[in-house]
N, C-alpha and C. Protein backbone atom coordinates (compact mmCIF):
# COMPACT_ATOMS: atom_id res chain seq x y z
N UNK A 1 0.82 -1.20 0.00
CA UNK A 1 0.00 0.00 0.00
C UNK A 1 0.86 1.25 0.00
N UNK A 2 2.08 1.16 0.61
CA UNK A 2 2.90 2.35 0.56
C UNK A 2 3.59 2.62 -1.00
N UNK A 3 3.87 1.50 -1.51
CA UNK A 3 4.25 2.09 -2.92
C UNK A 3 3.52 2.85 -3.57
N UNK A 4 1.81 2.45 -4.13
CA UNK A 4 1.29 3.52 -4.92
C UNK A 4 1.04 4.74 -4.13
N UNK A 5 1.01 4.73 -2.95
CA UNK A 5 0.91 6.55 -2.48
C UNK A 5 2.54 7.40 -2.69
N UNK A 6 3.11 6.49 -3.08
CA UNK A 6 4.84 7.21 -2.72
C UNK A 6 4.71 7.90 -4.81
N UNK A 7 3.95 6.78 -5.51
CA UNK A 7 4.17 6.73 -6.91
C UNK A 7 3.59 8.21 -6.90
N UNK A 8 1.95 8.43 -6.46
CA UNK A 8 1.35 9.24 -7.01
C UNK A 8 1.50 10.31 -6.03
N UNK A 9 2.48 10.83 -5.45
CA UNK A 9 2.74 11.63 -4.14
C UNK A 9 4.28 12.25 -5.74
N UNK A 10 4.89 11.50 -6.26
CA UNK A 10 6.31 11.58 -7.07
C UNK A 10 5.32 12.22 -8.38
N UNK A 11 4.47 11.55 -8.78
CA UNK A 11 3.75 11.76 -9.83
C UNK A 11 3.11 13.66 -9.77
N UNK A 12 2.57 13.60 -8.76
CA UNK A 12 1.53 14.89 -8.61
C UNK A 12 2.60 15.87 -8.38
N UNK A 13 3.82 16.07 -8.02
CA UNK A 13 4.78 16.90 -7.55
C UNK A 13 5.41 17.16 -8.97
N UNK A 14 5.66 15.93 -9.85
CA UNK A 14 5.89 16.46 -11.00
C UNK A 14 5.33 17.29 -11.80
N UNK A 15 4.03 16.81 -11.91
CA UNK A 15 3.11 17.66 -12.81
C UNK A 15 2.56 19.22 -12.23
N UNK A 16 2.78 19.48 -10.51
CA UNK A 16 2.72 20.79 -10.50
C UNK A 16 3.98 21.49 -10.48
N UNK A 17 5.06 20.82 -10.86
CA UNK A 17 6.31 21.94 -10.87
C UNK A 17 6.39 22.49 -12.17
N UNK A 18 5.31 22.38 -13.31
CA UNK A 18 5.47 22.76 -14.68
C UNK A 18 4.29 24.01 -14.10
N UNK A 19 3.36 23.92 -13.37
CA UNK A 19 2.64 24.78 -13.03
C UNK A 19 3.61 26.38 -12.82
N UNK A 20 4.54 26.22 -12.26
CA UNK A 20 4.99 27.39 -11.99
C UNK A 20 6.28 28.06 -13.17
N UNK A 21 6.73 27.44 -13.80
CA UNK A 21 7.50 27.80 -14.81
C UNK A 21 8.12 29.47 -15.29
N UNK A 22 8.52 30.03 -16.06
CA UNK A 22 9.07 30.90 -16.15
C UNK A 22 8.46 32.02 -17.00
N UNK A 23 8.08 33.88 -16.00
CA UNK A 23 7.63 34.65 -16.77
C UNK A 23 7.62 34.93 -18.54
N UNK A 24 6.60 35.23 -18.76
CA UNK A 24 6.68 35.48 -20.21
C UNK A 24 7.31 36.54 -20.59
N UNK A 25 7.88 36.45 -21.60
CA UNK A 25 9.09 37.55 -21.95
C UNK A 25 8.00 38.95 -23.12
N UNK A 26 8.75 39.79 -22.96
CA UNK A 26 7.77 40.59 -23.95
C UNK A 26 7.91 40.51 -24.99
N UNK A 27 7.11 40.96 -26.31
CA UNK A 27 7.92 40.41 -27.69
C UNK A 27 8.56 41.93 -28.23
N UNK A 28 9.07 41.85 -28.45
CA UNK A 28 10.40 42.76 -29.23
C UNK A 28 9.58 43.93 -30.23
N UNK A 29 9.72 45.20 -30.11
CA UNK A 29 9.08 46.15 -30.90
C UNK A 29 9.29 45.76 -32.21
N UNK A 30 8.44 45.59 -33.27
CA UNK A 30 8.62 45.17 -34.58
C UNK A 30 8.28 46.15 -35.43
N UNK A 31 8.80 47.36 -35.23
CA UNK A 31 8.80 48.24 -36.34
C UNK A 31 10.04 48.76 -36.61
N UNK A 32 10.60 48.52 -37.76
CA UNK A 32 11.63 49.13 -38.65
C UNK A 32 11.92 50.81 -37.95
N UNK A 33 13.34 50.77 -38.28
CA UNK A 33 13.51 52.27 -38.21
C UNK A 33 13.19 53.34 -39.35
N UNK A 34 12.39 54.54 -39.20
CA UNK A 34 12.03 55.12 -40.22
C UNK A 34 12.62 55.53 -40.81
N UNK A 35 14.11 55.46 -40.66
CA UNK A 35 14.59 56.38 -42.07
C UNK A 35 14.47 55.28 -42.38
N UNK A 36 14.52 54.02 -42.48
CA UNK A 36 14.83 53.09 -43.25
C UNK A 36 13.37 52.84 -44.50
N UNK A 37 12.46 53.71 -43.76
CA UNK A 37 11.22 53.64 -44.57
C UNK A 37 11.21 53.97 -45.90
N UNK A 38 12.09 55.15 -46.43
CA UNK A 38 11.54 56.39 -47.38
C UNK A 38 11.94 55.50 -48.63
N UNK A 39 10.88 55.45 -49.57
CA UNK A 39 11.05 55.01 -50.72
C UNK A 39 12.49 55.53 -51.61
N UNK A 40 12.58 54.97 -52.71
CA UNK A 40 13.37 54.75 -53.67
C UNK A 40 12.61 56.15 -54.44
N UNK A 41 13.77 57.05 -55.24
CA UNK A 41 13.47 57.95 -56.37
C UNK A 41 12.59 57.31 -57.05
N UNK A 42 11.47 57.78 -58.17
CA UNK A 42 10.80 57.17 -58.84
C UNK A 42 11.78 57.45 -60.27
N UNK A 43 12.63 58.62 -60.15
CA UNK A 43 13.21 58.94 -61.44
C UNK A 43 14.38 59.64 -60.80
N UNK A 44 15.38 59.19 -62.11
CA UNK A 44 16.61 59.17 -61.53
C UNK A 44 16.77 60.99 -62.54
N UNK A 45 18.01 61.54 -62.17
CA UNK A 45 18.21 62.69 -62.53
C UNK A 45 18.41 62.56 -63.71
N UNK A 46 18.25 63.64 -64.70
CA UNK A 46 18.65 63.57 -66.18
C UNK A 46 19.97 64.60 -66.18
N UNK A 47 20.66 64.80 -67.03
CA UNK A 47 21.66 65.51 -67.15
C UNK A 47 21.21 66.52 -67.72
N UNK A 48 21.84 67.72 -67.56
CA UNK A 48 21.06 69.04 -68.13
C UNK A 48 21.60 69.62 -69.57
N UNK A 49 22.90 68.98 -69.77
CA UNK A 49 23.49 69.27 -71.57
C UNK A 49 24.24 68.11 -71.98
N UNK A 50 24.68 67.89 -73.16
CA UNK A 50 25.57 66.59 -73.32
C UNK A 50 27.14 67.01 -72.97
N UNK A 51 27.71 68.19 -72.17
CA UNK A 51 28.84 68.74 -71.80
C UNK A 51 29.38 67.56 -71.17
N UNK A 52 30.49 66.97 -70.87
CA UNK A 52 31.29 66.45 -70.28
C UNK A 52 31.08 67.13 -68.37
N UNK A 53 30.93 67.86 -68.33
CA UNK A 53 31.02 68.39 -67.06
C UNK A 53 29.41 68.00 -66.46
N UNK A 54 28.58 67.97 -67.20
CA UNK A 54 27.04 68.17 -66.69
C UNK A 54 26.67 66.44 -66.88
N UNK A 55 27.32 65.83 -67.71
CA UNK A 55 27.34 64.14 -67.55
C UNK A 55 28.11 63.38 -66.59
N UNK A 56 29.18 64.00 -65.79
CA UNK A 56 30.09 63.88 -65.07
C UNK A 56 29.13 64.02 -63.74
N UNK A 57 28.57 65.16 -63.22
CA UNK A 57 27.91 65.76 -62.08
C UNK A 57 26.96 64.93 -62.53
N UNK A 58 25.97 64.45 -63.29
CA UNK A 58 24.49 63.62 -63.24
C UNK A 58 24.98 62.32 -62.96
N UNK A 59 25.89 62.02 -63.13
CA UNK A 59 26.74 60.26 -63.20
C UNK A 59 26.50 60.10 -61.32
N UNK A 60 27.22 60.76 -61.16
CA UNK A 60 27.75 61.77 -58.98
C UNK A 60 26.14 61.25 -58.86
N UNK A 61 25.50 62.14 -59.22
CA UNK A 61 23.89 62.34 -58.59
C UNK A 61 23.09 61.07 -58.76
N UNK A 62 22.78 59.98 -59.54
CA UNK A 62 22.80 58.66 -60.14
C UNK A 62 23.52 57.81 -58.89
N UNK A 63 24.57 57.80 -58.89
CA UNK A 63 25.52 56.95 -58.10
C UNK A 63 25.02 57.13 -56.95
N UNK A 64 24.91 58.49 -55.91
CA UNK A 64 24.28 59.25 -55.21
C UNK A 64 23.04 58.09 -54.39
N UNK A 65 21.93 58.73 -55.94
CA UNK A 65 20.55 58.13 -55.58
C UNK A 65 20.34 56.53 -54.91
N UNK A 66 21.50 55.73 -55.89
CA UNK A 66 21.71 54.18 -55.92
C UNK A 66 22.00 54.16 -54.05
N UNK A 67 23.27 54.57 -53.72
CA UNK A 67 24.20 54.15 -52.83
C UNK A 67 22.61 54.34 -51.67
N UNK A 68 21.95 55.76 -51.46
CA UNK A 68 20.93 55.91 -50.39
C UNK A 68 20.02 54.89 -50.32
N UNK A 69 19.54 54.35 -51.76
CA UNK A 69 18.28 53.05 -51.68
C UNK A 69 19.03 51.90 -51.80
N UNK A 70 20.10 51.53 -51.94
CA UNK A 70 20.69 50.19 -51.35
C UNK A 70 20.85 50.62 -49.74
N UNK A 71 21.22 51.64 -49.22
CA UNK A 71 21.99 51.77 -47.60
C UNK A 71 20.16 51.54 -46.68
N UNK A 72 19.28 52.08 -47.31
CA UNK A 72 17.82 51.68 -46.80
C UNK A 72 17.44 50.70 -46.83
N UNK A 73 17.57 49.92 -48.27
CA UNK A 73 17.23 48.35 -48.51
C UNK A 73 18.13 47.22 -47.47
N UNK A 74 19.27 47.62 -47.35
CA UNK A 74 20.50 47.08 -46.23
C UNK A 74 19.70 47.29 -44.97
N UNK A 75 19.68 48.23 -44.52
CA UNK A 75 18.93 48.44 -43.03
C UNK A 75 17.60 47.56 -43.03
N UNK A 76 16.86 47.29 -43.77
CA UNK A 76 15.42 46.75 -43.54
C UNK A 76 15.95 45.51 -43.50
N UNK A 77 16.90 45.11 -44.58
CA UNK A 77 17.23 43.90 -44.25
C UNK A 77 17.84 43.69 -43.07
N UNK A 78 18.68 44.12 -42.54
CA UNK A 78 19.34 43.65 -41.29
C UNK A 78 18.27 43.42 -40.58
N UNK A 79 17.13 44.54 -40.41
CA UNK A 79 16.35 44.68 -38.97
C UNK A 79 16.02 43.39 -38.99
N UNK A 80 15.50 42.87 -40.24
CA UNK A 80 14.07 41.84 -40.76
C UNK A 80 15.34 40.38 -39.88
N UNK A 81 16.74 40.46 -40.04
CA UNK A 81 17.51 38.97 -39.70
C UNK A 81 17.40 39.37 -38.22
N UNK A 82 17.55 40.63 -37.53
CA UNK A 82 17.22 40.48 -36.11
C UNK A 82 16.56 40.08 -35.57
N UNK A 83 14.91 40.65 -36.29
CA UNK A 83 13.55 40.38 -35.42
C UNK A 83 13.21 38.80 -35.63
N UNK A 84 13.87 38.47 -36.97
CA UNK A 84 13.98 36.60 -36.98
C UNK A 84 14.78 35.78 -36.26
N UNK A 85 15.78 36.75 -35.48
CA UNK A 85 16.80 35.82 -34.48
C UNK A 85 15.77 35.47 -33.47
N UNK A 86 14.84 36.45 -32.71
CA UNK A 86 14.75 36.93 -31.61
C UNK A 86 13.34 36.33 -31.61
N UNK A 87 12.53 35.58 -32.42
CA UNK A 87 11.28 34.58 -32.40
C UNK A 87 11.90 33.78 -32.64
């Protein structure tokens, strides 16, 4: 008679120590940083004469436009591999 009270005395102690387990954590703010928001140019600059000097400066401004919407597209991406570490 003493064994099954010892079983279900081992048994019931197990199943309420899951009862108390560990606070819930908060979930992580999931919004992007806003500069990282601002769209892409819809149109890239035109050059203002066929001068060597004014194709030279629109080339700058072009290159310019590129480098800001890759450095935004980079940031969203990073955030997006964080907030996937962290679920």
């Amino acid at each position: 008679m003493r064994k099954p009270t010892l079983l279900i005395l081992i048994v019931t102690l197990t199943l309420t120590a899951c009862a108390f387990g560990t606070m819930p954590t908060q979930a992580p703010e999931l919004q992007p940083p806003q500069s990282d928001l601002q769209t892409c140019m819809d149109e890239l600059p035109v050059p203002m004469s066929s001068a060597m000097t004014d194709l030279l400066s629109n080339h700058i401004a072009v290159a310019k436009a590129y480098h800001q919407c890759k450095d935004r597209h980079n940031g969203l991406v990073k955030w997006l591999e964080k907030v996937n570490e962290v679920r």
